[in-house]
Protein backbone atom coordinates (compact mmCIF):
# COMPACT_ATOMS: atom_id res chain seq x y z
CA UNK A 1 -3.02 -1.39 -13.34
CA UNK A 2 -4.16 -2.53 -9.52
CA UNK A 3 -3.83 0.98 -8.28
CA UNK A 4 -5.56 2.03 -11.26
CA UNK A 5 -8.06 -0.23 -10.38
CA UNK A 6 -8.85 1.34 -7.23
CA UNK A 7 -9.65 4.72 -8.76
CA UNK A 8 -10.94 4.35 -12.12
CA UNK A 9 -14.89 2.77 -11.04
CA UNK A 10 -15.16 5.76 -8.94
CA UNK A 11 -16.38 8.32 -11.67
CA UNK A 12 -18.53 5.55 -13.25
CA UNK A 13 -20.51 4.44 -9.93
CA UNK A 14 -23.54 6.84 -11.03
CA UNK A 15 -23.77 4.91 -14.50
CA UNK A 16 -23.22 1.77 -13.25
CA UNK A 17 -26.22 2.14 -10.48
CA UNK A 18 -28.27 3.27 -13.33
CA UNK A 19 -27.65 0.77 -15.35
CA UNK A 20 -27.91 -2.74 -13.14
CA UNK A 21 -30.30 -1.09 -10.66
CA UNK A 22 -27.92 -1.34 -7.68
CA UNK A 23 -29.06 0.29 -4.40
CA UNK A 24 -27.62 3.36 -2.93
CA UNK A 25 -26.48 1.51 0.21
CA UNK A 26 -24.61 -1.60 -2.36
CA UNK A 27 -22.87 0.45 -4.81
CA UNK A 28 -20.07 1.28 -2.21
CA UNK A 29 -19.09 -2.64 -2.43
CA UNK A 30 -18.29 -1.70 -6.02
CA UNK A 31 -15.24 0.15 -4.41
CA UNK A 32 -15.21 -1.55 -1.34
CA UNK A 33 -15.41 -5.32 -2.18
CA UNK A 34 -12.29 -4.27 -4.75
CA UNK A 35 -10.03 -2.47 -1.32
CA UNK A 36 -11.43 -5.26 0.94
CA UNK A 37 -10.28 -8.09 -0.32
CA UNK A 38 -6.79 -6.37 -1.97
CA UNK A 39 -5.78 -5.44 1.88
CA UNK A 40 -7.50 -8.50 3.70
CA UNK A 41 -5.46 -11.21 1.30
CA UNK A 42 -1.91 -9.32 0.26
CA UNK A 43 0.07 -11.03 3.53
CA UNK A 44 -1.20 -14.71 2.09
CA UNK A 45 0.17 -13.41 -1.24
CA UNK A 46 3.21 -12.44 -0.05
CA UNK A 47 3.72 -15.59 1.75
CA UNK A 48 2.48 -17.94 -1.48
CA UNK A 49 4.90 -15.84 -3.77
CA UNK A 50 7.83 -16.72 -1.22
CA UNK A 51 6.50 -20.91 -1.04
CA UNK A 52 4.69 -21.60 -4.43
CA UNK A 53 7.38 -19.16 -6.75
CA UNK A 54 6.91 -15.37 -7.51
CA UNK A 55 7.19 -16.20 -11.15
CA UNK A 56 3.98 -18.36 -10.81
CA UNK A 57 2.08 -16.00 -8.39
CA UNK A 58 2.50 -13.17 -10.63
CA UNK A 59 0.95 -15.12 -13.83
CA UNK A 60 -1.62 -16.63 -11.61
CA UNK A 61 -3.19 -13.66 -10.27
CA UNK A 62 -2.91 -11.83 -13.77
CA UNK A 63 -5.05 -14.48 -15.54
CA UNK A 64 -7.91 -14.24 -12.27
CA UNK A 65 -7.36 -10.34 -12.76
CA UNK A 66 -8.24 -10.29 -16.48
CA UNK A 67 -10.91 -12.59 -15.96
CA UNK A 68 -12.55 -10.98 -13.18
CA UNK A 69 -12.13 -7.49 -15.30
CA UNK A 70 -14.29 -9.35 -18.19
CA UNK A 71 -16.55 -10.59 -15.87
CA UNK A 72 -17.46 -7.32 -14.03
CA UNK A 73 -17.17 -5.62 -17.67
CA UNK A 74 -20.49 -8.22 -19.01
CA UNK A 75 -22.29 -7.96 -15.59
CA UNK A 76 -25.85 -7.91 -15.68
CA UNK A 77 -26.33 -7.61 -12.65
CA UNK A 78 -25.04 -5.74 -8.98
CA UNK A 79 -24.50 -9.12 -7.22
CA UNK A 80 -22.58 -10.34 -10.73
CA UNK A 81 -20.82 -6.76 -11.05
CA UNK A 82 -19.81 -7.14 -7.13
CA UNK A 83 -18.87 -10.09 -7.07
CA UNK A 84 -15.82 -9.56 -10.00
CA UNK A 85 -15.28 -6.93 -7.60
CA UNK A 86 -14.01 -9.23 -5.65
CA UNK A 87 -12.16 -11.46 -7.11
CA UNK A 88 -10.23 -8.56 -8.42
CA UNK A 89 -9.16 -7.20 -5.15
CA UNK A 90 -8.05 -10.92 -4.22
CA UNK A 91 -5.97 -11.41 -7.34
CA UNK A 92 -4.68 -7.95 -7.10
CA UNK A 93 -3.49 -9.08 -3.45
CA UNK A 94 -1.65 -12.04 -5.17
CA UNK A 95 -0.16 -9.91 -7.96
CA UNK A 96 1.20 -6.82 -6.24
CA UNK A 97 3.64 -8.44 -3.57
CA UNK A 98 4.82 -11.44 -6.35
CA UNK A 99 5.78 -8.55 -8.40
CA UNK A 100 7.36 -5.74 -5.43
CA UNK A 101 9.09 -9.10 -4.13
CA UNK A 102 10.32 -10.00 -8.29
CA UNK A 103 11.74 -6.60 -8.65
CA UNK A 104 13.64 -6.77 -4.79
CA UNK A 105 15.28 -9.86 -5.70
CA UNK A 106 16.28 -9.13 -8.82
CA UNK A 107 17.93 -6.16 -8.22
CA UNK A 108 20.46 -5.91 -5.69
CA UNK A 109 19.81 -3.81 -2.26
CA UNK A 110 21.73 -0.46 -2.71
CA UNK A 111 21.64 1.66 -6.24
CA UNK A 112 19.99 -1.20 -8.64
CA UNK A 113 17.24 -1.44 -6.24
CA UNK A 114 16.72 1.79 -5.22
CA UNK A 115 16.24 2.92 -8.86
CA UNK A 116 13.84 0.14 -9.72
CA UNK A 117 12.15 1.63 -6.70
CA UNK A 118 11.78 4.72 -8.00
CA UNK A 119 10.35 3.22 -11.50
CA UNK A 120 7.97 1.33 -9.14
CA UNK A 121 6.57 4.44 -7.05
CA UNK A 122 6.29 6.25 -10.06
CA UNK A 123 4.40 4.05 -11.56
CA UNK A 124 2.11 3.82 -8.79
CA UNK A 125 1.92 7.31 -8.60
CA UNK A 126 1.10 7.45 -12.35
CA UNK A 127 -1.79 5.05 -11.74
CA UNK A 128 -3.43 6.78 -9.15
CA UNK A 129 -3.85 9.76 -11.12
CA UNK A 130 -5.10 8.09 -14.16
CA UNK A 131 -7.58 5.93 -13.04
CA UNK A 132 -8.84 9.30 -11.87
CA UNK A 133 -8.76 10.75 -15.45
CA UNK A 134 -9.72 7.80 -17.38
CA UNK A 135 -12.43 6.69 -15.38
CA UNK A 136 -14.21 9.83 -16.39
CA UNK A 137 -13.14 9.73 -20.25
CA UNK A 138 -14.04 5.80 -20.56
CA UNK A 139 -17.73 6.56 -18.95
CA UNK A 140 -18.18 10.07 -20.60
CA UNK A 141 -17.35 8.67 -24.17
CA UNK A 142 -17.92 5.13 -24.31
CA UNK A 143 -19.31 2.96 -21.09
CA UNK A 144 -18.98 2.38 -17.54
CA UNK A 145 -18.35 -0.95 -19.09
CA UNK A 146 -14.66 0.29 -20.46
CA UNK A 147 -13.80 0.69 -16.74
CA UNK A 148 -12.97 -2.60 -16.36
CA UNK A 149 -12.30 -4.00 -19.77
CA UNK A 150 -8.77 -1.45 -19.79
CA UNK A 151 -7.44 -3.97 -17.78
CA UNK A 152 -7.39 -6.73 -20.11
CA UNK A 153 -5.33 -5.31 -23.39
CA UNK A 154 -2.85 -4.06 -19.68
CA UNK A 155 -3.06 -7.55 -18.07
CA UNK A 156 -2.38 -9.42 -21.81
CA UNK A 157 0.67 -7.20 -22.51
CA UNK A 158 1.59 -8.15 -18.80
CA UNK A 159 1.56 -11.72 -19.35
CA UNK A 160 3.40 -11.60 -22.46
CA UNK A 161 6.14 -9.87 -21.31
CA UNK A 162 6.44 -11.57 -18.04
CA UNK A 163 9.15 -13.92 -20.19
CA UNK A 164 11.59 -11.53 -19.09
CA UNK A 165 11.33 -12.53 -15.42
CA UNK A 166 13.47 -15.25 -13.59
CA UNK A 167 12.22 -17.96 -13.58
CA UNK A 168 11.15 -19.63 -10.24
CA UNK A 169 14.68 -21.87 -8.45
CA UNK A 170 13.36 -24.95 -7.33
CA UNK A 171 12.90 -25.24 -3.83
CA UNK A 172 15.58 -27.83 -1.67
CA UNK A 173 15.12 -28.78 1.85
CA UNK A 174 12.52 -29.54 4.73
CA UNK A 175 9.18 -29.30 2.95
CA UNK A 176 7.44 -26.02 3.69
CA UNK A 177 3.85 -25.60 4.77
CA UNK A 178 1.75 -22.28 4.18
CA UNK A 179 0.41 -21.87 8.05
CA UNK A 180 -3.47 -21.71 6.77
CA UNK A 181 -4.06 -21.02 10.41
CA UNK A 182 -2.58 -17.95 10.54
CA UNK A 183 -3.38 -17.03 7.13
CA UNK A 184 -7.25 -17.20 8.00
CA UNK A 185 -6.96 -15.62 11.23
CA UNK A 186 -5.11 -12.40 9.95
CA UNK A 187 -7.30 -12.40 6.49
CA UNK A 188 -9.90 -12.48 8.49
CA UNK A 189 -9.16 -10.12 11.23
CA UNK A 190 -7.57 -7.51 8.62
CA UNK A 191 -10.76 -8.16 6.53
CA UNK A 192 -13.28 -7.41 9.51
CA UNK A 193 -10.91 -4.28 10.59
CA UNK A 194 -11.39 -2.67 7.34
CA UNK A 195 -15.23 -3.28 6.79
CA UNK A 196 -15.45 -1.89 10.39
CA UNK A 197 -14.10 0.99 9.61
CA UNK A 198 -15.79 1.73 6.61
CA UNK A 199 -18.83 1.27 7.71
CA UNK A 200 -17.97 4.02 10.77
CA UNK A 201 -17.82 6.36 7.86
CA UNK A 202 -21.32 6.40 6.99
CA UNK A 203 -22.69 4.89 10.53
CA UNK A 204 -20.26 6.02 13.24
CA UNK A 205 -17.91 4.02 15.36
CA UNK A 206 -20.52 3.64 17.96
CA UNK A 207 -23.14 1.68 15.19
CA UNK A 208 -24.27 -2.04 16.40
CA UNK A 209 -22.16 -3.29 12.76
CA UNK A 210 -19.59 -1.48 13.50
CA UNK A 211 -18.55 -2.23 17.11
CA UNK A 212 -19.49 -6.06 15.98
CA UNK A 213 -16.87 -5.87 13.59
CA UNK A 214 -14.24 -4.19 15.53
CA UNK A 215 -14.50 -7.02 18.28
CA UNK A 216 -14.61 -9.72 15.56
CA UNK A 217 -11.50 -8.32 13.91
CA UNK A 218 -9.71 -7.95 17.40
CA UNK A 219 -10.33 -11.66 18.00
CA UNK A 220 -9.46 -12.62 15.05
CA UNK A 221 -5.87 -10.59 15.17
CA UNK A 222 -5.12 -11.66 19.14
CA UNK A 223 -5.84 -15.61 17.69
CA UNK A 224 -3.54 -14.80 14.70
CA UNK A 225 -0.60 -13.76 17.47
CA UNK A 226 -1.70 -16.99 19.22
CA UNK A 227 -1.14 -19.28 16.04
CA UNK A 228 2.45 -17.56 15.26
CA UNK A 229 3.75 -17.94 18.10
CA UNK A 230 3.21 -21.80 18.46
CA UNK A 231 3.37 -22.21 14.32
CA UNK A 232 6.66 -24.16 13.46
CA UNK A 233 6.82 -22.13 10.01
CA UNK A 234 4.40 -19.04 10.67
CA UNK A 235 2.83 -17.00 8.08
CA UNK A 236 4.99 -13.91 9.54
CA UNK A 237 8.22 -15.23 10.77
CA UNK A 238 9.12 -13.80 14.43
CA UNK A 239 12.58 -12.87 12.39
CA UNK A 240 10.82 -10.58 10.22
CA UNK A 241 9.51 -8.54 13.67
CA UNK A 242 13.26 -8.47 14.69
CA UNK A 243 14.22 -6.28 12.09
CA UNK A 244 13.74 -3.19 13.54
CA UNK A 245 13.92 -0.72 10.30
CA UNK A 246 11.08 -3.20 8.37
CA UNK A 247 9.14 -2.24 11.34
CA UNK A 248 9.69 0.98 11.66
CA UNK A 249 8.96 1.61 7.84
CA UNK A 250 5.51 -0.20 7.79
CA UNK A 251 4.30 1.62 10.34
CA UNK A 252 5.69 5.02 8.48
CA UNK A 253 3.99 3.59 5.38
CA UNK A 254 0.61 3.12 7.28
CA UNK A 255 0.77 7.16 8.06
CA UNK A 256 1.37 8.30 5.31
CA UNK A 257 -1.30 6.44 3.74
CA UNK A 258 -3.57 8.06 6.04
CA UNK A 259 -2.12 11.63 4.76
CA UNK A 260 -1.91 10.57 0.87
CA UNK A 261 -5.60 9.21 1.23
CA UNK A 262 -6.47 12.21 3.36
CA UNK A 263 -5.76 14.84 1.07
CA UNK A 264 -6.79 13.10 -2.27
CA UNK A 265 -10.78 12.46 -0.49
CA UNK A 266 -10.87 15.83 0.61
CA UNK A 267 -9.99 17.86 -2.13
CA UNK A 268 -11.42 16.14 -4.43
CA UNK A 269 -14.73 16.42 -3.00
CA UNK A 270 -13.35 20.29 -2.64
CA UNK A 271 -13.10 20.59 -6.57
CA UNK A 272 -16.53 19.13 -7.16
CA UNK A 273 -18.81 19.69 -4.63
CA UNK A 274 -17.30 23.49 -3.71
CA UNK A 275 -15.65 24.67 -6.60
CA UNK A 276 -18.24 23.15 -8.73
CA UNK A 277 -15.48 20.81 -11.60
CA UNK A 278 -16.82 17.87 -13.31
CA UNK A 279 -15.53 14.38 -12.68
CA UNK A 280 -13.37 14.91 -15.57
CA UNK A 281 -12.05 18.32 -14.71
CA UNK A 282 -11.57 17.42 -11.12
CA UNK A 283 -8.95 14.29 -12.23
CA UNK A 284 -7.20 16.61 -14.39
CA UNK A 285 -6.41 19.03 -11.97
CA UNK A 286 -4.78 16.31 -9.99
CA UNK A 287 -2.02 15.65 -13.61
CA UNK A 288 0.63 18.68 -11.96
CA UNK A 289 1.09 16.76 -8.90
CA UNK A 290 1.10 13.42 -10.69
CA UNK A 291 3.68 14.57 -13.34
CA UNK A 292 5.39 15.42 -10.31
CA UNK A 293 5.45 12.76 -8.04
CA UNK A 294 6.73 10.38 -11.14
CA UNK A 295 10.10 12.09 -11.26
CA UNK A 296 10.45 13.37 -7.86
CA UNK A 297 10.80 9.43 -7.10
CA UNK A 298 12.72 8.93 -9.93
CA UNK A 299 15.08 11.68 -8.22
CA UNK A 300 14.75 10.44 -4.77
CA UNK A 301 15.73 7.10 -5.58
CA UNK A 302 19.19 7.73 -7.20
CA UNK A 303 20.18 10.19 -3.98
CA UNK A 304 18.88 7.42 -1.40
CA UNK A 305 22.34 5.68 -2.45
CA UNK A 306 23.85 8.65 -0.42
CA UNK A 307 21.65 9.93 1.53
CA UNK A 308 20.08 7.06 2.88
CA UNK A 309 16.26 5.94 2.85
CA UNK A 310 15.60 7.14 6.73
CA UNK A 311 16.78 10.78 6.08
CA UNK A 312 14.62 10.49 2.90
CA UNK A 313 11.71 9.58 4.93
CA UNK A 314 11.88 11.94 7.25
CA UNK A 315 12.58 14.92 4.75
CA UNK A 316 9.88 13.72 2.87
CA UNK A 317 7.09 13.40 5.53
CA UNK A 318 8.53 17.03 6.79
CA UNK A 319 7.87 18.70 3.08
CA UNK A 320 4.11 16.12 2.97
CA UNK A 321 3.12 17.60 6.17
CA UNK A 322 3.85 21.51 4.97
CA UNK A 323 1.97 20.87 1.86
CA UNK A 324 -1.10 19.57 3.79
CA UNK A 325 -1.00 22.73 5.89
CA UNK A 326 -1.08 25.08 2.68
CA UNK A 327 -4.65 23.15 1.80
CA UNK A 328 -5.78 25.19 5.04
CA UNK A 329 -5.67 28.19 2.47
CA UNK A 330 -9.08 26.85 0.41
CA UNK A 331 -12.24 28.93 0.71
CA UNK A 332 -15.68 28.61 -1.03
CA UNK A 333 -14.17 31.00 -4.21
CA UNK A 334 -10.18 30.08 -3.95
CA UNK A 335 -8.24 30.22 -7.23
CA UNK A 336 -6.95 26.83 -8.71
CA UNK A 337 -3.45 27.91 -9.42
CA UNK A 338 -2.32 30.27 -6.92
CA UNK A 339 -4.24 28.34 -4.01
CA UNK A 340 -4.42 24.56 -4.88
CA UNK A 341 -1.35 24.14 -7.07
CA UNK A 342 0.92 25.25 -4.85
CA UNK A 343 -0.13 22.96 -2.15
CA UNK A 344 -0.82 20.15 -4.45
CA UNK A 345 3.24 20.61 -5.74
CA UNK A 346 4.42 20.71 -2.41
CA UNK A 347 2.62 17.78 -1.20
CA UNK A 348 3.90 15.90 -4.57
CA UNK A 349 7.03 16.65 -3.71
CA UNK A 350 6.84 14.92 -0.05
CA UNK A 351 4.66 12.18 -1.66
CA UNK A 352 7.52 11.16 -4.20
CA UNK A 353 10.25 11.25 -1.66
CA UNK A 354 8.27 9.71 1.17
CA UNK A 355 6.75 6.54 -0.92
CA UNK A 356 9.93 5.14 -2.45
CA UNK A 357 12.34 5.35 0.64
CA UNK A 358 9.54 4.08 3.22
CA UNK A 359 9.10 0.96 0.03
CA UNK A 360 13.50 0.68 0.49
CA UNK A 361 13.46 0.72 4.15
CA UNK A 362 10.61 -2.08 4.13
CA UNK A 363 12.69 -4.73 2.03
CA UNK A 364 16.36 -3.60 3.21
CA UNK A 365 18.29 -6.03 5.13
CA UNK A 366 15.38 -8.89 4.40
CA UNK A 367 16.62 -12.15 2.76
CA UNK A 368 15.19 -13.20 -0.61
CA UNK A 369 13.43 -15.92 0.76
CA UNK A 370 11.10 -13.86 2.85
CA UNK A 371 10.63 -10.63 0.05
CA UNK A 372 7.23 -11.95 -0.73
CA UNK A 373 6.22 -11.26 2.77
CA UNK A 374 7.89 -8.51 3.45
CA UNK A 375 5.95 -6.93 -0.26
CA UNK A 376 3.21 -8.14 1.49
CA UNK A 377 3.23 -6.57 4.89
CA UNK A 378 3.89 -3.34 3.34
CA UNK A 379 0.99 -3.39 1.34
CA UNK A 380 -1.36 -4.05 4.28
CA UNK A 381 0.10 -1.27 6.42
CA UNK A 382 -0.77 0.75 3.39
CA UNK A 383 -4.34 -0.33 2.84
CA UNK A 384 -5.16 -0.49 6.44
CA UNK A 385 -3.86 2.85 6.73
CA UNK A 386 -5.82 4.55 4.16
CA UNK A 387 -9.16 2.26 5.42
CA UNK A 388 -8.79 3.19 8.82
CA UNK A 389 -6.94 6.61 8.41
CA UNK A 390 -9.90 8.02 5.75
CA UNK A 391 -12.55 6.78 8.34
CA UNK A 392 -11.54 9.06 11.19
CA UNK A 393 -10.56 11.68 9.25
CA UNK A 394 -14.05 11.70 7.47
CA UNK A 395 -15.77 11.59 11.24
CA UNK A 396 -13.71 14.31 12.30
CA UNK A 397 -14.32 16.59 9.18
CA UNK A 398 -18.19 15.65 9.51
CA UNK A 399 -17.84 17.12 13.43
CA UNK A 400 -16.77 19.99 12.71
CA UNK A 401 -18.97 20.64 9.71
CA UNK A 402 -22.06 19.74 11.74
CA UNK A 403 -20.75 22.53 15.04
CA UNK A 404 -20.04 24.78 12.72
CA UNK A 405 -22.35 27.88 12.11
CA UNK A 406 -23.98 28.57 9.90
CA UNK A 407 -23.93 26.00 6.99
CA UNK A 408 -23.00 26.06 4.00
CA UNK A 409 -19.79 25.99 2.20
CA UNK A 410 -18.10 27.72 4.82
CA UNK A 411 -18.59 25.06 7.29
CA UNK A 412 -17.83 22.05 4.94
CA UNK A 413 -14.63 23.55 4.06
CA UNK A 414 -13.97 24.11 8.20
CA UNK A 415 -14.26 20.21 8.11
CA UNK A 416 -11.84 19.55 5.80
CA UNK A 417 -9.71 22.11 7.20
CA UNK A 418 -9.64 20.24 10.53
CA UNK A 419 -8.89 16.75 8.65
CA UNK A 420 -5.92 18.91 7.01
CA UNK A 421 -4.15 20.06 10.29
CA UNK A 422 -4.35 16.08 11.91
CA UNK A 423 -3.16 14.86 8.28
CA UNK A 424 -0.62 17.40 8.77
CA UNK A 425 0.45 16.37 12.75
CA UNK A 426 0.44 12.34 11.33
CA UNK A 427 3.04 13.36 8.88
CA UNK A 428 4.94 15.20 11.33
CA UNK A 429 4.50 12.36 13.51
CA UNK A 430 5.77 10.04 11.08
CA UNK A 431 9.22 12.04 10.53
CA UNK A 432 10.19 11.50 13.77
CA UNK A 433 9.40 7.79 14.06
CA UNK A 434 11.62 7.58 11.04
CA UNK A 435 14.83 8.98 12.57
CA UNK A 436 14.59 7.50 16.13
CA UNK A 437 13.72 4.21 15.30
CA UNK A 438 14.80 3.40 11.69
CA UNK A 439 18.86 2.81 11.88
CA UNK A 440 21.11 5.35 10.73
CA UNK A 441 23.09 3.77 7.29
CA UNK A 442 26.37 2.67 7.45
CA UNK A 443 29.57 4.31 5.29
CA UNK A 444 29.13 2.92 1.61
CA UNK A 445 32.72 2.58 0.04
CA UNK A 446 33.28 5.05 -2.21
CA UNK A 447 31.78 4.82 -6.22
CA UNK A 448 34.40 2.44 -7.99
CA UNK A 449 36.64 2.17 -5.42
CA UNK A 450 37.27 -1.76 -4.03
CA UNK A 451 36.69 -2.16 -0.40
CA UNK A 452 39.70 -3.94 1.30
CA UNK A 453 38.79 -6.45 3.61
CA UNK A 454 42.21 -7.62 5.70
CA UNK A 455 41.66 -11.38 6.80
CA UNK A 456 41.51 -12.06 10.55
CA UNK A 457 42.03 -15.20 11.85
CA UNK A 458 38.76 -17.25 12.54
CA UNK A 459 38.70 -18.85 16.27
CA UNK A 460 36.80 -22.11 16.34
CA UNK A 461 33.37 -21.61 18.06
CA UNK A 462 32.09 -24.21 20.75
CA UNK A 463 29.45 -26.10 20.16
CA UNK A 464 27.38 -24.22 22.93
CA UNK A 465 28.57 -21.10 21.78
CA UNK A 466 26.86 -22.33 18.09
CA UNK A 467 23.93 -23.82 19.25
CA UNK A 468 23.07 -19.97 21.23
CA UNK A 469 23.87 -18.26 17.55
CA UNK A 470 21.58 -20.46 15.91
CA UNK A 471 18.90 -19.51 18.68
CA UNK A 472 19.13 -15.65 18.20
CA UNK A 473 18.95 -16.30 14.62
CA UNK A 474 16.18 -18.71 14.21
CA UNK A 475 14.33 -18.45 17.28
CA UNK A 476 13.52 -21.73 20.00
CA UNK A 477 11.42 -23.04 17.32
CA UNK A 478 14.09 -23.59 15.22
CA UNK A 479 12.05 -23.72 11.63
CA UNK A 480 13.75 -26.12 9.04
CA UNK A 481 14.32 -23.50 6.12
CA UNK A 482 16.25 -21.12 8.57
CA UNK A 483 17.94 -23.66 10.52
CA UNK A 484 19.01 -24.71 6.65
CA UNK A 485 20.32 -21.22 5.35
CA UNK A 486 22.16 -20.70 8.73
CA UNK A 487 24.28 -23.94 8.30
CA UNK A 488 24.93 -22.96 5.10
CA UNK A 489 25.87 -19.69 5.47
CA UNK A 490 27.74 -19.89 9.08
């Protein structure tokens, strides 16, 4: 339903500026306002899911997200229609990483998860591609107005069925504050980042707006540094930067954003604006590689057990990047299935191997207590990729189209050729980031066979020798709810 959400008003923007009047240069925050505020807020999510309960987060931001969908749904007006906008986006950000973090926790790391993984990224997957399709069947047959009010028979069946989910364990120990310091700071600065570059895409980076809101975002992102590092219990623990795989997959994650995003943008403005498909057509032709991605994740998450998620990533960013290189084979006239399906299949395939072992390798190794975060920060790498990704890749393109000689078609299509080969290099790019840097998984005992641990005699530690553990672990800070889990757990 949120990914949904990000695709499904796109078809219906025409009828909706018809209908309340909304300028050319405001209808974008239609789209915007909704990716805005879903990236800007998904780190305080994550971190509210982890302090206030993910149970509660998850209901919480479903109730705001059905109520902003009826309120956008009955707007009669741009400012009222923007405005749910919104508020969507900002209960999406509470939603998404209460639920990734729900499903992390529940299952255990290793085959349980991994498969609930690959029900997860084929879901999102699934999402994409529909809001795509019924965007375009909602508008066509009944209103622009259905756009939004599909969410609330999804959000209701949501809620009802949330019964199934743990409830929330009480919380014991030193009492936890949420770091609203730190939370405005990198809102803010994530916030500013992403209307920045959004605004290049239309303006250029060298605009007044735009270089206002690069600096402001900068600011805001150096004071957010600033506040964590002198924040007793930060809004991203400096344990959380020490894992080296989490770190390593977000950054992954934020590439291949930029090459998912990439080659969705392009060829769908390929299908319409060259080949001549209507909205409705154009989503359709994207249902192969949808199909496609759903099981291919379903697949890749039952051989992660074995193979492990950074071999995964990298053979999956490997096969994204060759499929972004066979879009170089589009011309004014190409055919549909023996040009762009076999690219789109191909790219599918890397998609649906890359996007459920970069979402294991971002929650391995983290404790429960900080999966809320860890949801979150995955999600921002992902929507600040695609913001920030889609806006250079749409300056390029525009570059090229404008040297090239003479227009037309011809020189549109050179564009998105060029966007295709630097997608194509950022997936490459991001295959071998994945095997230097990710770590290599260690020997799993074999299926139903017990592992034999021998006992070895445990040598009394002195207290200095203690009190350095508990620094490497915890940091010179020393924050109360790790200081707890390490005393329990030593």
């Amino acid at each position: 339903m949120l990914i949904l959400d990000i695709a499904i008003v796109n078809v219906a923007l025409p009828s909706m500026q018809h209908t309340l009047g909304l300028s050319a240069e405001n209808i974008q925050w239609v789209v915007g306002g909704y990716a805005l505020t879903f990236g800007g807020f998904l780190m305080l999510g994550g971190r509210l899911a982890d302090v206030v309960g993910r149970r509660r987060m998850f209901l919480t931001g479903l109730v705001i997200f059905i109520g902003a969908s009826m309120l956008g749904g009955f707007s009669q007006s741009g400012g009222m229609l923007i405005a749910a906008r919104v508020i969507q986006g900002f209960a999406g950000a509470l939603v998404s990483p209460a639920a990734l973090s729900l499903l992390t926790t529940t299952f255990k790391e290793g085959r349980e998860r991994n498969r609930a993984l690959g029900m997860w990224s084929a879901m999102a997957a699934g999402g994409a591609s529909a809001g795509l399709i019924l965007g375009g069947l909602l508008t066509q047959e009944l209103s622009w107005r259905f756009t939004l009010f599909v969410n609330v028979p999804l959000g209701l069946a949501a809620v009802l069925l949330s019964a199934v989910l743990p409830a929330d364990a009480p919380r014991r120990g030193a009492k936890v504050s949420l770091d609203f310091p730190g939370a405005v700071s990198l809102t803010g600065g994530v916030l500013a980042l992403a209307y920045g570059v959004t605004e290049a895409t239309g303006q250029g980076f060298a605009s007044t707006n735009v270089l206002i809101s690069l600096a402001l975002s900068a600011a805001l992102l150096i004071a957010f540094v600033v506040v964590e590092m002198s924040s007793s219990q930060p809004l991203l623990p400096g344990r959380m930067l020490r894992l080296r795989s989490v770190m390593a997959a977000n950054s992954v994650a934020a590439l291949v954003s930029v090459v998912m995003i990439g080659a969705v943008f392009f060829n769908s403005l390929y299908l319409q604006e060259i080949l001549g498909y209507s909205p409705i057509q154009a989503g359709l032709a994207w249902l192969p590689q949808t199909v496609l991605i759903m099981v291919v994740s379903n697949i890749g998450a039952r051989i992660a057990t074995k193979l492990g998620a950074r071999t995964l990533i990298a053979l999956g960013t490997l096969v994204l990047g060759a499929g972004m290189l066979l879009f170089l084979r589009t011309a004014p006239e190409s055919d549909y299935v023996t040009v762009l399906i076999p690219a789109m299949l191909v790219t599918g395939i890397g998609v649906g191997l890359a996007f459920v072992s970069v979402t294991m390798a971002a929650t391995a190794g983290v404790p429960n207590r900080d999966q809320g975060i860890a949801s979150g920060l995955i999600g921002t790498a992902q929507q600040v990729g695609m913001a920030v990704g889609l806006a250079i890749l749409v300056n390029i393109a525009g570059s090229v189209t404008r040297a090239s000689l003479p227009q037309g078609a011809g020189a549109v299509i050179a564009g998105y050729h060029q966007a295709f080969v630097i997608a194509a290099a950022i997936s490459f790019v991001a295959a071998i980031v994945a095997l230097i840097v990710i770590k290599r998984p260690s020997a799993l005992p074999a299926a139903g066979v017990a592992e034999t641990v021998l006992p070895r005699p445990i040598q009394p530690l002195s207290a200095a020798a203690q009190s350095q553990l508990l620094l490497a672990r915890c940091g010179p800070l020393l924050p109360p709810d790790c200081v707890e889990e390490w005393m329990a757990g030593r």
